[in-house]
Each structure stands twice: as structure tokens, then as C-alpha cells.
Protein backbone atom coordinates (compact mmCIF):
# COMPACT_ATOMS: atom_id res chain seq x y z
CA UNK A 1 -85.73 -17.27 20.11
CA UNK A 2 -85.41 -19.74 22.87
CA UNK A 3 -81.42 -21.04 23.82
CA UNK A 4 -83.17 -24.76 22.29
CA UNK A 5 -84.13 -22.57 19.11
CA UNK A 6 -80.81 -21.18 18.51
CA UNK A 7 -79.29 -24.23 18.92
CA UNK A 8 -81.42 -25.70 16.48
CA UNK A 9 -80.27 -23.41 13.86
CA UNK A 10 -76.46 -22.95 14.43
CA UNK A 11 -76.41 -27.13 14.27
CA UNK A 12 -78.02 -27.20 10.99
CA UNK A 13 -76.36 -24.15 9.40
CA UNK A 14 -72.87 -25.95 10.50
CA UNK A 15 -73.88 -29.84 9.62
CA UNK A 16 -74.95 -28.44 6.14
CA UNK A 17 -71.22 -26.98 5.80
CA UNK A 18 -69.12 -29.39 7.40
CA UNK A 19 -71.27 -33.02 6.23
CA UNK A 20 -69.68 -34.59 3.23
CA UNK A 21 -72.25 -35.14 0.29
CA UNK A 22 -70.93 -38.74 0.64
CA UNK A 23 -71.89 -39.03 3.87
CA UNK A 24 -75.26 -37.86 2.98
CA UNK A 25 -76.27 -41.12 1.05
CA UNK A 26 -77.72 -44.29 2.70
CA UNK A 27 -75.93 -47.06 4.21
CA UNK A 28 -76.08 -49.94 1.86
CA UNK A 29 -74.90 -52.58 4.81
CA UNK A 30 -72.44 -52.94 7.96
CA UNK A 31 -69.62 -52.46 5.69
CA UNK A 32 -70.63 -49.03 4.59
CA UNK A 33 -70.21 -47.45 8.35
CA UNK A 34 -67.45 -46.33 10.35
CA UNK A 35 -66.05 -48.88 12.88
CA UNK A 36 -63.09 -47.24 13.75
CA UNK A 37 -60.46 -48.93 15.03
CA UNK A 38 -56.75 -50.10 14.12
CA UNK A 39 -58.18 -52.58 11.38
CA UNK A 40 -60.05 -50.29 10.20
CA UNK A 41 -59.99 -48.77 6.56
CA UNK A 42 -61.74 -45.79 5.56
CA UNK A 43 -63.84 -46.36 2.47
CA UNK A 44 -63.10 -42.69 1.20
CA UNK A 45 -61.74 -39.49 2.67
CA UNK A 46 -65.17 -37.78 2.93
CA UNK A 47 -65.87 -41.01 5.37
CA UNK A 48 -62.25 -40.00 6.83
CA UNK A 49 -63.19 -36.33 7.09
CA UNK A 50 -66.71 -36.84 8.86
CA UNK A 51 -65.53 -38.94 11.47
CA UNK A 52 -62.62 -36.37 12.29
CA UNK A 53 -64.47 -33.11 12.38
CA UNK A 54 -67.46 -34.72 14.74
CA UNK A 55 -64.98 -36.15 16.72
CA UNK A 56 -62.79 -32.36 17.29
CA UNK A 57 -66.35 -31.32 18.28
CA UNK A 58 -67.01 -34.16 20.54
CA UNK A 59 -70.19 -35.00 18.73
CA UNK A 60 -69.34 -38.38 17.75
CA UNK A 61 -70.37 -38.79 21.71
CA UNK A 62 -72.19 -35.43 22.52
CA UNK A 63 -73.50 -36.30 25.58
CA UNK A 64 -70.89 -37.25 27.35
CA UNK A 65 -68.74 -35.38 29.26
CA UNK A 66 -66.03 -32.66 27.24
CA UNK A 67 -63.34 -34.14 29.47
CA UNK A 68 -64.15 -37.55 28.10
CA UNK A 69 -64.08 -36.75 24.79
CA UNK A 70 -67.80 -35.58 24.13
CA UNK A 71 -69.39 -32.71 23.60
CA UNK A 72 -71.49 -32.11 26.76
CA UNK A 73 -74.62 -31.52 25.39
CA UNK A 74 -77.77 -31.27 27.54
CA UNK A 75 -79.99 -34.39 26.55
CA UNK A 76 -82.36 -31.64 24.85
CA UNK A 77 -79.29 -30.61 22.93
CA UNK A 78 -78.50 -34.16 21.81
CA UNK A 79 -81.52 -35.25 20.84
CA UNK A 80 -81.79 -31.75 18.48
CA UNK A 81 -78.86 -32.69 16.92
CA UNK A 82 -80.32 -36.41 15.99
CA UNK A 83 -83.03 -34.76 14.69
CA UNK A 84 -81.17 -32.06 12.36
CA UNK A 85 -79.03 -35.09 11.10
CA UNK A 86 -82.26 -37.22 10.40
CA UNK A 87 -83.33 -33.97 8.61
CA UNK A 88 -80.44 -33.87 6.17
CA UNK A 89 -79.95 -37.60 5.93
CA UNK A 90 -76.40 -37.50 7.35
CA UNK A 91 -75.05 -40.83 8.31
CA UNK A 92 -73.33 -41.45 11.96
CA UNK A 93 -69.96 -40.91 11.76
CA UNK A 94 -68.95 -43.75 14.15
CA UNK A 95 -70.94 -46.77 15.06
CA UNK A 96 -69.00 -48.22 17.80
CA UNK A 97 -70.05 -50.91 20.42
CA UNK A 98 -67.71 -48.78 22.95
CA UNK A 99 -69.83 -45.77 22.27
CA UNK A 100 -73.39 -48.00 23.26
CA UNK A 101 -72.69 -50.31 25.30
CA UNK A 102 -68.89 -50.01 27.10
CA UNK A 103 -68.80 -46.52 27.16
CA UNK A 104 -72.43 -45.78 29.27
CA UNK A 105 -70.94 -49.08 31.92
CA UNK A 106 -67.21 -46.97 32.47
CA UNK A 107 -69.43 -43.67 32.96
CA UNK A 108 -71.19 -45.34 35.67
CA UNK A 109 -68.91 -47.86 37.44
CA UNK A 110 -65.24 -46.98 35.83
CA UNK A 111 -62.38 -45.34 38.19
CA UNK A 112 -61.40 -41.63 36.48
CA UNK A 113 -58.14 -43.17 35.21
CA UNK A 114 -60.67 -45.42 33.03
CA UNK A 115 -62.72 -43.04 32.07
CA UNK A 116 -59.84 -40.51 31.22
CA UNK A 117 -57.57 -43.32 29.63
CA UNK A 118 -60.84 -45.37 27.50
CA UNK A 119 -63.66 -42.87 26.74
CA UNK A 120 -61.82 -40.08 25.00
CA UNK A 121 -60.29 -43.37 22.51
CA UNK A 122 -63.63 -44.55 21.93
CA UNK A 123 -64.91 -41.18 21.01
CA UNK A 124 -62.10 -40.69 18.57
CA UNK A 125 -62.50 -43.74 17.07
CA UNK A 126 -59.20 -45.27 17.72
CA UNK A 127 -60.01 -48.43 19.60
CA UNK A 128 -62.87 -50.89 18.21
CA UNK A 129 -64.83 -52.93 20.78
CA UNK A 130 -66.51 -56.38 20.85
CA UNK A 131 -68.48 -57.69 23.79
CA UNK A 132 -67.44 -61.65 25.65
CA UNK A 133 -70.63 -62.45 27.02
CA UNK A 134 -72.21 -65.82 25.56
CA UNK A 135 -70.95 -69.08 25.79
CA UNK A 136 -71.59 -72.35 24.84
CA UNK A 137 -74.58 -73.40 27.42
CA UNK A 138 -74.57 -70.12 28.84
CA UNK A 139 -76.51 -67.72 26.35
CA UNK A 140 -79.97 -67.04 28.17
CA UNK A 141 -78.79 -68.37 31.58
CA UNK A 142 -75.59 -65.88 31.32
CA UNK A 143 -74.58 -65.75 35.02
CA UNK A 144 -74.00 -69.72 34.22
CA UNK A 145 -70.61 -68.82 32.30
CA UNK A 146 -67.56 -71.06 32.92
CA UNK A 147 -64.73 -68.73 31.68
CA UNK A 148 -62.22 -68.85 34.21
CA UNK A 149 -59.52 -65.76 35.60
CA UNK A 150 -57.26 -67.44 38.16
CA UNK A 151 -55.72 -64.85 40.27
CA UNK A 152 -52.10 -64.66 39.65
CA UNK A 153 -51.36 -62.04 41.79
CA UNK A 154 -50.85 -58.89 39.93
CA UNK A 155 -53.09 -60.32 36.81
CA UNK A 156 -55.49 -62.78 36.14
CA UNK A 157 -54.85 -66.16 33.87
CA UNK A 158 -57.95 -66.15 31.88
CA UNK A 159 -59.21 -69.38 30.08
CA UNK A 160 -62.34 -69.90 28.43
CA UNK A 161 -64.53 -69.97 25.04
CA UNK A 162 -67.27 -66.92 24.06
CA UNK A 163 -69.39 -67.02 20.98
CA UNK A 164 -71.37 -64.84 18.89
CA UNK A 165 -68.88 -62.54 19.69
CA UNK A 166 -69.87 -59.78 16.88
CA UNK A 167 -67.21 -58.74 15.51
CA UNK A 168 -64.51 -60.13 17.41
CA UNK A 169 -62.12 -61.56 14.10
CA UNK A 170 -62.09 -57.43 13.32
CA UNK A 171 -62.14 -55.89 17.23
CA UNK A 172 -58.99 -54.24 19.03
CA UNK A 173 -60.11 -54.51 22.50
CA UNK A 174 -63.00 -56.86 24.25
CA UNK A 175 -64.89 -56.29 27.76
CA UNK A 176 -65.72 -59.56 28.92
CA UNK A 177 -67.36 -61.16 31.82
CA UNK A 178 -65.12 -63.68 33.64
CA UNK A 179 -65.58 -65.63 36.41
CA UNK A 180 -63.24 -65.51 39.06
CA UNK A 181 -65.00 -67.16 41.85
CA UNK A 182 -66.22 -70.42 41.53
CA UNK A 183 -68.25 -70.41 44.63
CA UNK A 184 -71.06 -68.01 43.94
CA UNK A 185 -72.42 -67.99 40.62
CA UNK A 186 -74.06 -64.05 40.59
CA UNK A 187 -71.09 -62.82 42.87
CA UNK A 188 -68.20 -64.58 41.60
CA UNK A 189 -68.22 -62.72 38.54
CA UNK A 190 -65.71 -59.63 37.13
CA UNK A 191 -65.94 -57.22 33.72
CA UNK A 192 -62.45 -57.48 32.47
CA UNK A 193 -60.82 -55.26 29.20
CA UNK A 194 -57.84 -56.78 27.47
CA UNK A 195 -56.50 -56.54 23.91
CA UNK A 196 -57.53 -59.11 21.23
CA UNK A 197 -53.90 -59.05 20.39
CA UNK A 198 -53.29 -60.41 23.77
CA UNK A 199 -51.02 -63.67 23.51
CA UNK A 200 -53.66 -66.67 23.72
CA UNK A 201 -57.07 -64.74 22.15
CA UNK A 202 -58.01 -66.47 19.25
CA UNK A 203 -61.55 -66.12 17.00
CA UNK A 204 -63.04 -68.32 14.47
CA UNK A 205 -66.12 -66.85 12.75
CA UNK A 206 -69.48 -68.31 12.12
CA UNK A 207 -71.33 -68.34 9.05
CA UNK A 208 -75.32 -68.25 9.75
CA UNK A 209 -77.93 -69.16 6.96
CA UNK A 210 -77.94 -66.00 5.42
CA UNK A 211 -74.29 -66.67 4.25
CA UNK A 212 -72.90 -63.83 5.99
CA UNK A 213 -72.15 -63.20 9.78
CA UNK A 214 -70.80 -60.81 12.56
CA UNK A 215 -70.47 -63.87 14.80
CA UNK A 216 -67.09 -65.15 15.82
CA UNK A 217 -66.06 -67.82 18.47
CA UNK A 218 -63.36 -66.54 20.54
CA UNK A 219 -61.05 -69.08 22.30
CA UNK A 220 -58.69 -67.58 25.74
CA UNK A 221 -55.82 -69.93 26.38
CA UNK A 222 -53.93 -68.32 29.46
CA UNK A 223 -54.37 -64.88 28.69
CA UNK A 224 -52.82 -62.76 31.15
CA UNK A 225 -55.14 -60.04 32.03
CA UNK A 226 -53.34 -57.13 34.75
CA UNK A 227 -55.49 -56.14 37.40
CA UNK A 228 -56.07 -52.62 36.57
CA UNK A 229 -58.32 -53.73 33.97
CA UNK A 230 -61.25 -54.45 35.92
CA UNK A 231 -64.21 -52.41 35.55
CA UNK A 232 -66.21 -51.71 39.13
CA UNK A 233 -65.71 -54.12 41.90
CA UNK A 234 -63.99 -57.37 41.99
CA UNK A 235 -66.73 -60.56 41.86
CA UNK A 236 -69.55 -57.74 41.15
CA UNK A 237 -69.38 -57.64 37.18
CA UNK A 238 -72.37 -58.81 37.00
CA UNK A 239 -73.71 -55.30 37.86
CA UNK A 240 -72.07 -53.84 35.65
CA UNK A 241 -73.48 -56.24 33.32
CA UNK A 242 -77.13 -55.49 33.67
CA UNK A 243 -76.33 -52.18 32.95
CA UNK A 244 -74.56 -52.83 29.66
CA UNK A 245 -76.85 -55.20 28.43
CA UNK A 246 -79.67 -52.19 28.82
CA UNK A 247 -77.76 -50.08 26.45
CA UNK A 248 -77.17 -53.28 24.42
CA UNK A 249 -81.32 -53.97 24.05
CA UNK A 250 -81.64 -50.42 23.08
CA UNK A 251 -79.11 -50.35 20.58
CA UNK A 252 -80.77 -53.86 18.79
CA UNK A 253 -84.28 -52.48 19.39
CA UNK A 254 -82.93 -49.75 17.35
CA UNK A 255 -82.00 -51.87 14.81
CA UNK A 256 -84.64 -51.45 12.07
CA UNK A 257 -86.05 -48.24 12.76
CA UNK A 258 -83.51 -45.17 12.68
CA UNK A 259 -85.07 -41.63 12.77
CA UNK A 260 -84.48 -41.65 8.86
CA UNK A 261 -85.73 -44.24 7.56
CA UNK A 262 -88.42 -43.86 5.02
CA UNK A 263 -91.81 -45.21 4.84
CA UNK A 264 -91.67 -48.67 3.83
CA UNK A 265 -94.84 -47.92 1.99
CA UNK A 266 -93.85 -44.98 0.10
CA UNK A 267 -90.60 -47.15 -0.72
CA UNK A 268 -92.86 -49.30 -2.33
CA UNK A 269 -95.69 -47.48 -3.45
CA UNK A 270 -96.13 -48.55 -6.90
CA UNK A 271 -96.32 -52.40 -6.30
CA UNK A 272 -98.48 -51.98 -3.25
CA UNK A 273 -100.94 -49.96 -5.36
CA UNK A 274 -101.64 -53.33 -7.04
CA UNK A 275 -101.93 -55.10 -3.98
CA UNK A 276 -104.33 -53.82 -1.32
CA UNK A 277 -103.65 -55.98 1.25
CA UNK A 278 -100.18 -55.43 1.25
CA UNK A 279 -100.52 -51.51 1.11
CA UNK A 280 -102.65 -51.92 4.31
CA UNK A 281 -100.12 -54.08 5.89
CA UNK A 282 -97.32 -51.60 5.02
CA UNK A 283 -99.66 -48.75 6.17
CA UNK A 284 -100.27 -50.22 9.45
CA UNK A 285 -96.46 -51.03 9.60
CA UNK A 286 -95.60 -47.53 8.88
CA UNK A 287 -97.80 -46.21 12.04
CA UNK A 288 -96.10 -48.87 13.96
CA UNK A 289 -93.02 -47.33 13.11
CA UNK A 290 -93.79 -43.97 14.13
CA UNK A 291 -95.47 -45.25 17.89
CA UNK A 292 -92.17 -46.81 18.28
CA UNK A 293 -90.13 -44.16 17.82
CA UNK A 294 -91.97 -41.85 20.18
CA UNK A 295 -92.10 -45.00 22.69
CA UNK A 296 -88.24 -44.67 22.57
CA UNK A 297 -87.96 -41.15 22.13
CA UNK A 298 -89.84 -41.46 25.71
CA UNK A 299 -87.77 -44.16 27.57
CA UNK A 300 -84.90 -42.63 26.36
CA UNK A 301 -85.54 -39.39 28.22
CA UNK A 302 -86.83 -41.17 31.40
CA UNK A 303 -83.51 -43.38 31.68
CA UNK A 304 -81.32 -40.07 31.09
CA UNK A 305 -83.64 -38.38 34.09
CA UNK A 306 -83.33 -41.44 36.19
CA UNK A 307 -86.69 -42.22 36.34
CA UNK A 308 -86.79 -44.75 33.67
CA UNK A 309 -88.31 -48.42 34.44
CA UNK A 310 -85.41 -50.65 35.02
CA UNK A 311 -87.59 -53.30 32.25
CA UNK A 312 -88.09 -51.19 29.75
CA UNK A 313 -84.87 -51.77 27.63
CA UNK A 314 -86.82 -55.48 27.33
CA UNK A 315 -90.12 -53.59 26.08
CA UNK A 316 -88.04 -52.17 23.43
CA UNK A 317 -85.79 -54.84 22.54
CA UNK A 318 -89.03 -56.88 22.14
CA UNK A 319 -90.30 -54.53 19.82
CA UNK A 320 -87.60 -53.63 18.30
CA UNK A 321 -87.07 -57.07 17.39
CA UNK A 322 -90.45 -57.97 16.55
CA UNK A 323 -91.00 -54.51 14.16
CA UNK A 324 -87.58 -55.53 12.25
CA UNK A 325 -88.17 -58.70 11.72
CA UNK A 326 -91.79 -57.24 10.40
CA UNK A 327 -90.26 -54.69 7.86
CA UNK A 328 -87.83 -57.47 6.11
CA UNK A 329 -91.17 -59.48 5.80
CA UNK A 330 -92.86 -57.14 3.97
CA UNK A 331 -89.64 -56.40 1.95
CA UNK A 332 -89.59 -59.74 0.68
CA UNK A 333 -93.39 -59.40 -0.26
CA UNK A 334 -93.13 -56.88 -2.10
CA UNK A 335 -89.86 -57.90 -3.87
CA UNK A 336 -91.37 -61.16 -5.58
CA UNK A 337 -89.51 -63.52 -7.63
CA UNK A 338 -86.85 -61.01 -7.10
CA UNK A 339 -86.24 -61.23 -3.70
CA UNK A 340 -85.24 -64.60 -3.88
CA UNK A 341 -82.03 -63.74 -6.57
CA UNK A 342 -79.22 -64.69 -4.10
CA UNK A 343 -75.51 -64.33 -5.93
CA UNK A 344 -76.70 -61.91 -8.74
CA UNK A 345 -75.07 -58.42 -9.42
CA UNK A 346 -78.01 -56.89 -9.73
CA UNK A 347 -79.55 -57.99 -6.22
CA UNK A 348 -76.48 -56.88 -4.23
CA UNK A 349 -75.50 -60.45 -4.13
CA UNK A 350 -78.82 -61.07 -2.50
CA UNK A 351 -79.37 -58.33 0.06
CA UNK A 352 -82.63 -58.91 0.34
CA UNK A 353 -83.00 -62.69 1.37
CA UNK A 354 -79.58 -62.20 3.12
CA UNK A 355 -81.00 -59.16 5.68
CA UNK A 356 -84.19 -61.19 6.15
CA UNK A 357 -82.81 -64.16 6.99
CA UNK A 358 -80.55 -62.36 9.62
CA UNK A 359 -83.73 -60.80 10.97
CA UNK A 360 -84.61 -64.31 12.50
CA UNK A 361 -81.19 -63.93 15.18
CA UNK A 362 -82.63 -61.06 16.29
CA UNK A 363 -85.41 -62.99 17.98
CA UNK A 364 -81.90 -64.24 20.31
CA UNK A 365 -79.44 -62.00 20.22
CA UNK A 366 -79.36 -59.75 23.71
CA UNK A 367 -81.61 -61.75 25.25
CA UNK A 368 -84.60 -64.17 23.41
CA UNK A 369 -87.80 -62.73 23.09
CA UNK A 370 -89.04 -65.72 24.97
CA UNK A 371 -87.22 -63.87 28.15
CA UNK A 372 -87.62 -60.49 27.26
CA UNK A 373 -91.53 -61.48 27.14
CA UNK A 374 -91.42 -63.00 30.55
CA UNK A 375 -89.27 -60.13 32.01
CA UNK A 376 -92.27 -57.94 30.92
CA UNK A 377 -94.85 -59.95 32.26
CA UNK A 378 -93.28 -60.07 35.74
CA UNK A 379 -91.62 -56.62 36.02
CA UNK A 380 -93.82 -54.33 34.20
CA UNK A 381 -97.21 -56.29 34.16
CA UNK A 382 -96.64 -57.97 37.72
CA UNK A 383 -98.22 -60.83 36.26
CA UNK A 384 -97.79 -64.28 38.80
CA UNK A 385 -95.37 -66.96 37.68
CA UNK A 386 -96.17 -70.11 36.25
């Protein structure tokens, strides 16, 4: 038996102890996970229990560093243990936007205070993230942003707006891009961290079509930000912005097709037997699935190697996006008359229409497809410009 092998087994013999039955079950929605986080309150103690006894092994995290917090597993190791928790259905124990997207950007560009003070927090759950990127005018054109940090000496005034800030009404801490040098608009930026309790952070959330939303509008009014918490170099965030918002495209291409999700044909097998167009459809989805997963399986590895393509977090946010958007499609097919129940007990308050009409932000969110496509086309096809 190979060291892999062995591995292999002593993870599943242990998740099969120490995972909750509860934790076992699928996630109905966003307010089924773990977030973490001071606001945060634990739907059960099995939910309680999970998070704490992945987090003493450093698994919530496990391949970062021990010292950090994780559980310094090989990225063979890691990716064994997604697979034995696919295998017994076991839910994550925290999803966290410090764990993909802040906590990869203070690995590569934080000072070891950072790292020592943030990363072991994030892996325990105990702070919850949101991200101040997009603003009003400057979504797709990000580098336009107008929110200001005058230098005040030892801290910066900040003043601004952000929106679609997910999660922000629920967040503890932010990392937001500020800029704090008017005079060069890729080099006048810096990636600040501050507390949304922070005297003059405000948020106002936004309700999309579907009736629900993560979205929030967050409002700085001369919020005094010290200078230790910059991450990387001062007037260089945006570096350590194109390296976040990698991590960000992979978590989102991610979205719709987990490791344990079940065919969407064998889901609904019985009403696409009386359809055979929409079994085919369903079929063809379901292999689409799979090529994906490998795809990412594959970039995934490359990336960790370093020899990852720096475009392919667009390839996959593309499809990602474009395979999601797919599956709640077909959903709604298949659901009939009663995928269009909206309030009604017995549709979940209208899951279905709800989930499919949040779909279409996907298209938007982390970039549109209309630039992830021409990102593509230039990077990784070396096509000419128009």
C-alpha cells in the first residue's frame, strides 16, 4: 500500500467516525452552510461540532500551512480528502470567502504578522469576510474605482460607495480595494482590511428579481483605516487583486457543479422518461458535467504546480457560469407548472424559480462573460483584436 493509499483509508475510516449524520444531508440553500463569523448562529450542534473538529485538525483549510491554521496536506492529500467527503456526502464545514479568495492573496503577498494574526481566524471560523470591489460605474472597468483613502499619517480616511458586496449586512471584516493615488489609475491603488464595525461603514442590501439577495451596498464615510492593514505594497493592490479575483472565478465556476452532486438526469429520471428530448438534453448535460470537473480537477493542479495559464480561471468561470445557468434550465423543464409555485410551502417558498432566476447574475458577477470571453480569445486563443 502506497503512503497516497493509506491515506486514503485512515481519512475515510476517521470522516465516517467523526462526520455528524446531520452533516451528511444536502444543503437546501446559503442558509444551510457554515459562515462562521461573530453573527453567526449555528443551526444545530452537529453543525457546531463539524466545524470544530475539522478545524482542531486544520482541515477546514488543509492545504495551507499547520502554522496558519491548516493542515499541511500535500495537494495529492487534499484533493483525497475532497474525494472521500464527496464519497460519503459530507457537507463543508466552513464556506468562507476568507478561505477562497482572502486567504490564497495573504499567502502570497501578506507580511508573517498577517498571515500569523488573519489565516489561523479564518480557518477557525471566527472572522467572516466580504469582498469591496465593485462600484457604481466601476464593475467591469474595476481599476476605474473612485473610493478614496487620504493619507492621514498613521491611517488612511477612507470614503467611498461598493456594491454587490455579498454579504456585507452579515460580514465582520472586508478587504477592499481603495484608491489612494489619484494620479495613476492601475498604480494608485491599495488592498485594505478593516472591520465592518468600523465607525462610518454602513450597508443597505439589494433585493434582485428572484426576491432574495446576497448583495448589499456598502457606504464609507471617513473610516479610519491604520496603516498596518495594508496587504502587499502601497499603490500596488491591484496585484494583489488579480490574484484574488482568480480564486474568486474558481470559486463561482464552482458554483453549480460540486464533486457530489448527482446526475441531473437520474434526479429526474421518471419525467424525462416521458420526454425524450429532455432526457437527451439532461444526458448530454450530465457528460458536460463530468468534462468539467476533470477540466478543473486539471487547472487546479497546474495553478498549485505553478504552471497553470494565468487565463484559465476565465475558461472556468465561463463555464462554470454557462453549465449553471444550464442545469437550473433544465430544472425548470422538468419541474412544469410546478416550478413556477413561488410563495407556497410546498415549493420551498419557490426555490426553484428563485435559484434560476439568480442563475442569470452569474453571467456578471466576477467578471461578465462578455469579458471573460474576450480574455479567452486574446490570452489563450491569441486571437487579433477588433
Amino acid at each position: 500500500m502506497t503512503d497516497l493509499e493509506k491515506f486514503r483509508a485512515e481519512t475515510r475510516v476517521w470522516l465516517e467516525a467523526n462526520c455528524p449524520p446531520e452533516m451528511r444531508l444536502p444543503v437546501k440553500g446559503d442558509d444551510d452552510m457554515c459562515w462562521g463569523g461573530r453573527k453567526f448562529v449555528f443551526q444545530n450542534d452537529a453543525q457546531k461540532q463539524w466545524l470544530n473538529i475539522m478545524a482542531e485538525r486544520g482541515w477546514t483549510v488543509p492545504d495551507w500551512p499547520t502554522e496558519y491554521g491548516g493542515g499541511g496536506l500535500t495537494p495529492a492529500e487534499a484533493k483525497v480528502l475532497r474525494q472521500e467527503m464527496a464519497k460519503l456526502k459530507c457537507r463543508l464545514p466552513l464556506s468562507s470567502f476568507g478561505i477562497w479568495m482572502l486567504g490564497p492573496a495573504l499567502l502570497q503577498f501578506g507580511t508573517e504578522e498577517q498571515k500569523k494574526h488573519y489565516l489561523p481566524q479564518i480557518a477557525r471560523g471566527e472572522i467572516r469576510w466580504c469582498q469591496g470591489y465593485s462600484e457604481p460605474g466601476s464593475g467591469s472597468d474595476l481599476v476605474s474605482l473612485q473610493t478614496y483613502g487620504e493619507d492621514m499619517g498613521d491611517h488612511w480616511n477612507v470614503n467611498g460607495q461598493k456594491v454587490w458586496t455579498s454579504y456585507a449586512d452579515k460580514a465582520d471584516w472586508i478587504f477592499c480595494l481603495v484608491r489612494t493615488d489619484k494620479n495613476d489609475k492601475y498604480r494608485g491603488i491599495s488592498f485594505l482590511l478593516f472591520d465592518m464595525e468600523t465607525p462610518g461603514v454602513t450597508t443597505k442590501p439589494i433585493k434582485l428579481i428572484s426576491g432574495k439577495s446576497p448583495f448589499c451596498e456598502t457606504f464609507f464615510d471617513n473610516v479610519k483605516v491604520p496603516k498596518h492593514q495594508i496587504v502587499g505594497e502601497l499603490n500596488r493592490g491591484w496585484d494583489v487583486a488579480k490574484y484574488l479575483l482568480g480564486h474568486e472565478r474558481e470559486m463561482i465556476s464552482g458554483g453549480g457543479v460540486s464533486l457530489d452532486m448527482p446526475s441531473i438526469g437520474a434526479a429526474y429520471a421518471d419525467i424525462a422518461a416521458l420526454d425524450p428530448i429532455l432526457r437527451a438534453e439532461m444526458a448530454a448535460f450530465d457528460i458536460e458535467t463530468m468534462a468539467f470537473r476533470a477540466m478543473s480537477e486539471k487547472f487546479m493542479d497546474e495553478m498549485k504546480a505553478g504552471k497553470g495559464h494565468p487565463a484559465q480561471p476565465n475558461m472556468m468561470k465561463y463555464a462554470g457560469t454557462e453549465l449553471n445557468k444550464k442545469r437550473h434550465e433544465l430544472i425548470m423543464a422538468a419541474s412544469g407548472s410546478d416550478g413556477l409555485e413561488w410563495d407556497s410551502e410546498a415549493s420551498g417558498e419557490g426555490k426553484k424559480p428563485r435559484d434560476w432566476l439568480r442563475t442569470k447574475a452569474n453571467s456578471i458577477e466576477g467578471g461578465t462573460s462578455e469579458v471573460m470571453l474576450n480574455v479567452i480569445s486574446k490570452r489563450i486563443l491569441e486571437l487579433p483584436g477588433g
